[in-house]
Protein backbone atom coordinates (compact mmCIF):
# COMPACT_ATOMS: atom_id res chain seq x y z
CA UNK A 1 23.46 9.15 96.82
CA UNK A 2 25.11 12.44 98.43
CA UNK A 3 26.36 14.51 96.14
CA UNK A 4 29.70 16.10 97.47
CA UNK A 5 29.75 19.70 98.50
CA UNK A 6 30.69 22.35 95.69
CA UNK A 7 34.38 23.65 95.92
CA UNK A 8 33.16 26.58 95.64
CA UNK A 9 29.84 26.70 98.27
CA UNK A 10 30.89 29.07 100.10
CA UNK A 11 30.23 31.33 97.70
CA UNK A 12 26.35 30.89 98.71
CA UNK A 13 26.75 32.93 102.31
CA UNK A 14 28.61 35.60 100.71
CA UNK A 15 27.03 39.08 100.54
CA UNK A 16 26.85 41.26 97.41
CA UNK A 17 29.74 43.63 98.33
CA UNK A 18 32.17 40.75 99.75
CA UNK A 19 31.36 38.38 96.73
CA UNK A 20 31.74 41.62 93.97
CA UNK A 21 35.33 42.58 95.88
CA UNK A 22 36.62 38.60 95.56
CA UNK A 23 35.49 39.05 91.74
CA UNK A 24 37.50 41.93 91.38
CA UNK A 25 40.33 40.44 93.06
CA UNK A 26 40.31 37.53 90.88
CA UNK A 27 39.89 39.28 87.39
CA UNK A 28 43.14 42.06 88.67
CA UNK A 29 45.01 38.71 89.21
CA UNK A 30 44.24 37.25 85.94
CA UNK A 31 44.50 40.28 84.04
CA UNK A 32 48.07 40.83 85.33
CA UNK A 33 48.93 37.31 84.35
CA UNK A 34 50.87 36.46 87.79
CA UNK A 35 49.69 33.02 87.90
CA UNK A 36 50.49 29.54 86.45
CA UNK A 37 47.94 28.00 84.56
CA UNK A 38 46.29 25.72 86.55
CA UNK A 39 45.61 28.48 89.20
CA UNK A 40 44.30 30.37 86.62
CA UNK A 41 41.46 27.87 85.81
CA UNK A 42 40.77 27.40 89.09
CA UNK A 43 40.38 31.24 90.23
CA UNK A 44 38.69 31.23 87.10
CA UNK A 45 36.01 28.89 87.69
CA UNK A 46 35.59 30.84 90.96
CA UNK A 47 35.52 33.86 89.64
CA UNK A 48 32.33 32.67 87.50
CA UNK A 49 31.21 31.15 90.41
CA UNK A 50 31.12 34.53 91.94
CA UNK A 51 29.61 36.63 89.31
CA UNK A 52 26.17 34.00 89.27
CA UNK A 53 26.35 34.58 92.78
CA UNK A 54 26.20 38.48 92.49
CA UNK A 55 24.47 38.48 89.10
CA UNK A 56 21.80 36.66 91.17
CA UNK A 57 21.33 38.62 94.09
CA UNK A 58 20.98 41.85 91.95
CA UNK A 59 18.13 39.98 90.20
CA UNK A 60 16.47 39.62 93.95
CA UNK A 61 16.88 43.33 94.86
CA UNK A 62 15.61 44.43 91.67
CA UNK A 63 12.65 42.39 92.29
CA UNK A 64 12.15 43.89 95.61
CA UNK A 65 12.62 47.33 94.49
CA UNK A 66 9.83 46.59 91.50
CA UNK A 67 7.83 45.32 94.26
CA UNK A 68 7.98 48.20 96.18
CA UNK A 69 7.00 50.60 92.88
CA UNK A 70 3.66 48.84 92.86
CA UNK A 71 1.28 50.89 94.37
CA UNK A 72 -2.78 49.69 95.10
CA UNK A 73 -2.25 46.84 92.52
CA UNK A 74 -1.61 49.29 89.34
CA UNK A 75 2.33 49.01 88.25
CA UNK A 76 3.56 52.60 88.43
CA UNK A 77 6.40 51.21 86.40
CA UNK A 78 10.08 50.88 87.82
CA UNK A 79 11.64 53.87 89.60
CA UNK A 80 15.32 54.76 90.39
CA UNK A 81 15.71 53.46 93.80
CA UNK A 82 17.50 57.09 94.58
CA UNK A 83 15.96 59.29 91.92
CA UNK A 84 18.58 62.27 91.96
């Protein structure tokens, strides 16, 4: 049995930035308090939707960038990825 596709799987092909700028969107609209309620839950099932979906892919580029602090096998520990 099929399970049906995710009101919100779109979500999935979104980058970082575009995914982040939807969030934002969503939490000015809901902070304002310009919608009715059952928009609200909706936007606001998105809207945590979205934040997996970026709190995710800042787990995978932190990952990379610890990856990419390991040097001959020995951890050097993690380093600012722009160390001003």
């Amino acid at each position: 049995m099929n399970k049906p596709p995710s009101k919100n799987a779109d979500i999935k092909e979104l980058s970082f930035e575009r995914a982040l700028k939807e969030l934002e969107t969503i939490v000015s609209r809901l902070e304002r308090g310009d919608v009715e309620l059952e928009e609200s839950i909706t936007i606001y099932e998105r809207g945590e939707a979205l934040r997996e979906h970026c709190d995710r892919l800042l787990k995978q580029a932190e990952a990379r960038v610890e990856k990419l602090t390991v040097g001959n096998g020995v951890p050097r520990g993690l380093e600012p990825l722009d160390p001003e």
